[in-house]
Protein backbone atom coordinates (compact mmCIF):
# COMPACT_ATOMS: atom_id res chain seq x y z
CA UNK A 1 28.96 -6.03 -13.98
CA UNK A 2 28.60 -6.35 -10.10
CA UNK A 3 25.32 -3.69 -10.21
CA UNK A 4 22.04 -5.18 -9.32
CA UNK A 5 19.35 -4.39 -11.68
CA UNK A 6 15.21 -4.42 -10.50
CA UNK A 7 13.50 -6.80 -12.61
CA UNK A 8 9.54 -8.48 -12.61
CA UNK A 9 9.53 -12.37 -11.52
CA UNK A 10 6.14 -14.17 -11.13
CA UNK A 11 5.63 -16.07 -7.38
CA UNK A 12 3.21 -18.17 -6.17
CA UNK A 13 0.80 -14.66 -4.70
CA UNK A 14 1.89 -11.98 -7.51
CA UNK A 15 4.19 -10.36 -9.40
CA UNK A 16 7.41 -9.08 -7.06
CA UNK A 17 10.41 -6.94 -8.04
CA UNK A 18 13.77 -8.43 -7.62
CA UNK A 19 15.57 -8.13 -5.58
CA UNK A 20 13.22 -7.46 -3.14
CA UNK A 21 13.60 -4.54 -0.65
CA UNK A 22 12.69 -5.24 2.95
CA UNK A 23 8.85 -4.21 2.03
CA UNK A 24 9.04 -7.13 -0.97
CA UNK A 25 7.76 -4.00 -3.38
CA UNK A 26 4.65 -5.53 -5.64
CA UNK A 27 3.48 -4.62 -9.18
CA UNK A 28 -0.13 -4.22 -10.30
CA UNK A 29 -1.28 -5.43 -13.24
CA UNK A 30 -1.07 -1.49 -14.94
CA UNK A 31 2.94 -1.41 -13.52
CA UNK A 32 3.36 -5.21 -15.47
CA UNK A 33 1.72 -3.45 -18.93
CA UNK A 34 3.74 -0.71 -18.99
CA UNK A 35 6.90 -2.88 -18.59
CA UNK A 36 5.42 -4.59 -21.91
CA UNK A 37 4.83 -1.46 -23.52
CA UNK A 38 1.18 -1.13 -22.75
CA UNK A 39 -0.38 2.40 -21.54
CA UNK A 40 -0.77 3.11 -17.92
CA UNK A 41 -4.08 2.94 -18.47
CA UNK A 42 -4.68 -0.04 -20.98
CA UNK A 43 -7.80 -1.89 -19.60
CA UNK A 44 -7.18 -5.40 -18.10
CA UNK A 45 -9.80 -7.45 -17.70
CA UNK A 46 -10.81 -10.60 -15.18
CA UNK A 47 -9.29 -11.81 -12.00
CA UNK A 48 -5.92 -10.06 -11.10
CA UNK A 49 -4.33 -13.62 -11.80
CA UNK A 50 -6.01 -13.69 -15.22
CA UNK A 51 -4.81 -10.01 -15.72
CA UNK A 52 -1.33 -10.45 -15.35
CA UNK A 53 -1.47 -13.87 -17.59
CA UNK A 54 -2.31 -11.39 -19.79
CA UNK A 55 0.26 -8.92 -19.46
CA UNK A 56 2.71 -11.59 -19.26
CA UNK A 57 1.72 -13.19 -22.46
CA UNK A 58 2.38 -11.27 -24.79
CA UNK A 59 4.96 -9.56 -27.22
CA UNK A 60 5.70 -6.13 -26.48
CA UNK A 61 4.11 -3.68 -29.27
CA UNK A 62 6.86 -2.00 -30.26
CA UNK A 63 8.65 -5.45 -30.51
CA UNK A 64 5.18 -6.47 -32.71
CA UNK A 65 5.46 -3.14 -34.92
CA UNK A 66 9.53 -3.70 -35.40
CA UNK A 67 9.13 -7.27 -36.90
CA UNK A 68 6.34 -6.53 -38.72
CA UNK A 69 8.16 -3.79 -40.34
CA UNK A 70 10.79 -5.63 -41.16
CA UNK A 71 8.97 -8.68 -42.75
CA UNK A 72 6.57 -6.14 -44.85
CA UNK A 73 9.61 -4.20 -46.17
């Protein structure tokens, strides 16, 4: 308790990390995907709005792999 901890919020002109340091640090749409899991390199596609929709909308695959593992047995 009491320590402050970075974490991604969207905002009405991109991703930012909170709390924000005096420069208001932003994430591209490769920093968003790797939070999720995704490769540094994972190909995004469209507008940058669309592309981190994309990496926001989705379930992390290692999260995906877990569950699936446990519901297959």
């Amino acid at each position: 308790m009491g320590r402050v901890s970075a974490c991604p919020r969207t905002s009405g002109v991109g991703w930012l990390l909170v709390p924000r340091e005096s420069d208001g640090a932003r994430l591209t749409s490769s920093d968003a995907g790797v939070l999720n899991g995704f490769p540094a390199g994972f190909p995004w596609s469209g507008s940058r709005s669309r592309q981190f929709l994309q990496a926001a909308n989705v379930v992390a695959p290692q999260v995906a792999a877990a569950l699936l593992a446990e519901v297959a047995g």
